[in-house]
C-alpha atoms as a PDB file:
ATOM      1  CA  UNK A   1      22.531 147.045   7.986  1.00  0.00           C
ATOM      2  CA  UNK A   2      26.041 148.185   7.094  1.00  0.00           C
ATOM      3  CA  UNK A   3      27.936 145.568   4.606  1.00  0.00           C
ATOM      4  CA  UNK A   4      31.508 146.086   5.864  1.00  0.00           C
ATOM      5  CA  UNK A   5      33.090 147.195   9.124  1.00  0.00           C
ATOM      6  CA  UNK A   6      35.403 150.626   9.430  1.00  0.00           C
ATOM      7  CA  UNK A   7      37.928 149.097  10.229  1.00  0.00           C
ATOM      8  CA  UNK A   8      38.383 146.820   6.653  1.00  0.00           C
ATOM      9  CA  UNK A   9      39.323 148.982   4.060  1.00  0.00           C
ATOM     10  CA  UNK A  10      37.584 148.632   0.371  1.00  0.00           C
ATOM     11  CA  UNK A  11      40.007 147.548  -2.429  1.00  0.00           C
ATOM     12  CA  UNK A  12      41.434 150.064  -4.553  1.00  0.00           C
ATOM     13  CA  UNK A  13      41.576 152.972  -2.022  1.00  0.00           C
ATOM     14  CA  UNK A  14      42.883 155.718  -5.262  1.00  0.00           C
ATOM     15  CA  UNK A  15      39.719 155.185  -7.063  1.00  0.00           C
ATOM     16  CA  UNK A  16      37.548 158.397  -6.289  1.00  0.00           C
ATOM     17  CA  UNK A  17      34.415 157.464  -4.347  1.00  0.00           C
ATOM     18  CA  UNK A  18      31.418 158.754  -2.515  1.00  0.00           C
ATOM     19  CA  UNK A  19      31.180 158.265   1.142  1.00  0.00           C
ATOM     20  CA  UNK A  20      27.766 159.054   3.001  1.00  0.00           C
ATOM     21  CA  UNK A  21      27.558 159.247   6.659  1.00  0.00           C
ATOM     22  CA  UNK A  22      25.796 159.894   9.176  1.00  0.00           C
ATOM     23  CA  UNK A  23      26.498 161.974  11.799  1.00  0.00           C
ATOM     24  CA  UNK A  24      25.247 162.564  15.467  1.00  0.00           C
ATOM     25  CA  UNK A  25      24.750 165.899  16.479  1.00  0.00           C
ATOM     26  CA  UNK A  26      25.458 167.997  13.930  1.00  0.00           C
ATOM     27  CA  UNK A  27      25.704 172.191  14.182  1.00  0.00           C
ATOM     28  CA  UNK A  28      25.906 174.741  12.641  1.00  0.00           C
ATOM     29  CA  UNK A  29      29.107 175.589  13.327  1.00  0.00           C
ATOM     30  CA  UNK A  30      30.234 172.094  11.998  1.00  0.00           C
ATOM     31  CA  UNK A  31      28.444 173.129   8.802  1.00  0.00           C
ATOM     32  CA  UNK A  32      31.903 175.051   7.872  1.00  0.00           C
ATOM     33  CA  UNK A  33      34.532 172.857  10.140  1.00  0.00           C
ATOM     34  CA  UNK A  34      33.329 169.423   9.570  1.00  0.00           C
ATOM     35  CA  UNK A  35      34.492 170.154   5.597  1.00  0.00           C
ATOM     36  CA  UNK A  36      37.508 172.087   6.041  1.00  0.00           C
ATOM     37  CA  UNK A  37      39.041 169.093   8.154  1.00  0.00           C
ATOM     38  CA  UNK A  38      37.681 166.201   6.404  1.00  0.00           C
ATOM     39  CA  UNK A  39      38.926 168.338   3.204  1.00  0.00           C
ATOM     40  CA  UNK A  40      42.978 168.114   5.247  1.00  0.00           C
ATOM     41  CA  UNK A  41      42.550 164.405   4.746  1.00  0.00           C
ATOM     42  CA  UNK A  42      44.798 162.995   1.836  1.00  0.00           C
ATOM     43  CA  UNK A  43      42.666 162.221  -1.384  1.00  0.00           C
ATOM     44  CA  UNK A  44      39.587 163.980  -0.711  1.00  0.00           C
ATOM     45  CA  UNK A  45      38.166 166.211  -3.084  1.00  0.00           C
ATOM     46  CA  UNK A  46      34.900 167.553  -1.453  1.00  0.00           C
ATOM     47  CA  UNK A  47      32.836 167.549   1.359  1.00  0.00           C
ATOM     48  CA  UNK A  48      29.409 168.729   2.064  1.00  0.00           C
ATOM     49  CA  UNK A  49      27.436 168.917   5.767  1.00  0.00           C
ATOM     50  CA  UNK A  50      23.340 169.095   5.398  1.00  0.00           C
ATOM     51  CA  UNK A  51      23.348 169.456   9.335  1.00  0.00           C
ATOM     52  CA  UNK A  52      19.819 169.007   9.408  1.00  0.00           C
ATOM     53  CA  UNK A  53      19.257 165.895   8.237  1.00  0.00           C
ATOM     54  CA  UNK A  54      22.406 165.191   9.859  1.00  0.00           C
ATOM     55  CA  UNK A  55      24.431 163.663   6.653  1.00  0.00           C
ATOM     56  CA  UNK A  56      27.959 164.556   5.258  1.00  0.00           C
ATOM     57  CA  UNK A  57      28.922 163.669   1.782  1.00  0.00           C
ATOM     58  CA  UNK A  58      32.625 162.920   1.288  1.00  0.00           C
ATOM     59  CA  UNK A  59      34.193 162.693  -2.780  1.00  0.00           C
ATOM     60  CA  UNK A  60      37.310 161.498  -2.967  1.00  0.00           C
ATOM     61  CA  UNK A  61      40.041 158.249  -2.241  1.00  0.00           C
ATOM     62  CA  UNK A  62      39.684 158.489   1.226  1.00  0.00           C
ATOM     63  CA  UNK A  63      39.264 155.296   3.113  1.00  0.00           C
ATOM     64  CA  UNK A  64      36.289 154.912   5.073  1.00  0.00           C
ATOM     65  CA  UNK A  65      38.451 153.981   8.763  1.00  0.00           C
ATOM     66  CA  UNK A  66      39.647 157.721   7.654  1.00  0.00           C
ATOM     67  CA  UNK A  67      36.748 159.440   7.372  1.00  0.00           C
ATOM     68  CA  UNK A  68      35.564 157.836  10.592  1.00  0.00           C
ATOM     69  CA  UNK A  69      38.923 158.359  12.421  1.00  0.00           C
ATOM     70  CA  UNK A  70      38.910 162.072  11.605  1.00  0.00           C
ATOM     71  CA  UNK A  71      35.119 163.180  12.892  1.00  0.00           C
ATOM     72  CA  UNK A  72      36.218 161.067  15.559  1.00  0.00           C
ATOM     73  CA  UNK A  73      38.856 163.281  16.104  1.00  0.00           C
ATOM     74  CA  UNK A  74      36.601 166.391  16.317  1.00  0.00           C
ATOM     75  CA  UNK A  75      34.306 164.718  18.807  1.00  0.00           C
ATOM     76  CA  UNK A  76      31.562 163.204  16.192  1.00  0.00           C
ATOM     77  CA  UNK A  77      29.873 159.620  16.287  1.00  0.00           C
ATOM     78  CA  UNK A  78      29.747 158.960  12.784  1.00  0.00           C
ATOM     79  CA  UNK A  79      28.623 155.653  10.900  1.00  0.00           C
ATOM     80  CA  UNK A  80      29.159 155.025   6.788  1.00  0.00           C
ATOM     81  CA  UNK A  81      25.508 154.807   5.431  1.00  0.00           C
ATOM     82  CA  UNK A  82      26.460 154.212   1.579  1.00  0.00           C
ATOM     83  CA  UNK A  83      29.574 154.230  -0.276  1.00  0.00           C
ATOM     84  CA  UNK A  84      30.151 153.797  -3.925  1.00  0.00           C
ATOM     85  CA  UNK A  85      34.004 153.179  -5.509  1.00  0.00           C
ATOM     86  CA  UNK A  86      34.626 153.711  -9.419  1.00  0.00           C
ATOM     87  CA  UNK A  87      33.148 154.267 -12.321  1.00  0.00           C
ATOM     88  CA  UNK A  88      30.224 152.400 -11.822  1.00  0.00           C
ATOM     89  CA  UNK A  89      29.415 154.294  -8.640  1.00  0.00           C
ATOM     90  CA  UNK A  90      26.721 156.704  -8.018  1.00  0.00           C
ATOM     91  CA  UNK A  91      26.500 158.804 -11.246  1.00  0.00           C
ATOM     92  CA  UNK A  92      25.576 155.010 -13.032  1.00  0.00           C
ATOM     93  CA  UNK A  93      22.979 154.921 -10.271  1.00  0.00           C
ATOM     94  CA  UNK A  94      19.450 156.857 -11.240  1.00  0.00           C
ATOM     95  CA  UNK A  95      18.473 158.608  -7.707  1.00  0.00           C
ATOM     96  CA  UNK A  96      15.352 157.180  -6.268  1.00  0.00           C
ATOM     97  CA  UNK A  97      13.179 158.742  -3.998  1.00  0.00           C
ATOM     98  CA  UNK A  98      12.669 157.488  -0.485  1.00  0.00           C
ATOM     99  CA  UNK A  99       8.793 156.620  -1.445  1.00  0.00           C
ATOM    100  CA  UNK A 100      10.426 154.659  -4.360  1.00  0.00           C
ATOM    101  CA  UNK A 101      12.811 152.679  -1.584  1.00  0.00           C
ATOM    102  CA  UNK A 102       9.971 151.816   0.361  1.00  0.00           C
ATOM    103  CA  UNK A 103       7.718 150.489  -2.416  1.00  0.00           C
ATOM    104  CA  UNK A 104      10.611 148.537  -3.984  1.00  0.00           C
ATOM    105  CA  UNK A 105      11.083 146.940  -0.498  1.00  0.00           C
ATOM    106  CA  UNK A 106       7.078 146.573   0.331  1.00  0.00           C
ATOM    107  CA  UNK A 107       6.942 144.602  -3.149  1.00  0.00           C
ATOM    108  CA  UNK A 108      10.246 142.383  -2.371  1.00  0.00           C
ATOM    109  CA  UNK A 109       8.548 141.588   1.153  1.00  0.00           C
ATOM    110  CA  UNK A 110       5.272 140.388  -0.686  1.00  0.00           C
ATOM    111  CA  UNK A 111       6.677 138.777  -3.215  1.00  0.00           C
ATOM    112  CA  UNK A 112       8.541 136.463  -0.695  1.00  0.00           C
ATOM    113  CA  UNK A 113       5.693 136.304   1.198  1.00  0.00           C
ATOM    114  CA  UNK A 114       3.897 134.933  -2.148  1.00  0.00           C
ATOM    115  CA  UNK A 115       6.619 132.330  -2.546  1.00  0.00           C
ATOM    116  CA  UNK A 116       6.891 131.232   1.054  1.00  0.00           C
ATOM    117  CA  UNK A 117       3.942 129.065   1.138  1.00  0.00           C
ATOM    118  CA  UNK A 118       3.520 128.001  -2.627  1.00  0.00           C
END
């Protein structure tokens, strides 16, 4: 599910980036604190808490082993969901839907299914 551990670093750690986790637990109280510490952190340049859905969104050259590290720190269990490095990150990326996500998967299941037996 997750392509690289927190504990190996990605390449190029001063290119900015955006960093989604998920966290467990979420209140609202850490709707103001999660951001003001992740914001202490060396190279980041925003951070944003939906507690509900239970997702913060980091910007910045922050590794991910820091990001994890720090809501460790403040008592949160926090795994990196996506994260996207350099100009070719998110903003090249059109956003899809979650509807969209699960047809595009639904059709890459059949058509293996299709191939499998041919």
């Amino acid at each position: 599910f997750f392509s690289q551990s927190a504990d190996t670093p990605f390449p190029m750690q001063t290119e900015r980036a955006t960093i989604v986790l998920k966290v467990r637990n979420l209140t609202e109280s850490d709707r103001e604190s999660l951001p003001r510490a992740l914001m202490n952190l060396e190279g980041v340049c925003n951070a944003a808490v939906d507690v509900l859905s239970g997702v913060v969104r980091v910007d910045g050259a922050a590794s991910d082993s820091e990001l994890l590290r720090a809501l460790s720190a403040l008592g949160k269990q926090a795994v990196v969901v996506t994260h996207t490095r350099g100009a070719g990150g998110a903003a090249a990326r059109p956003p899809s839907s979650s509807a969209a996500m699960r047809a595009k998967l639904f059709l890459r299941l059949l058509k293996r299914n299709a191939n499998c037996c041919s």
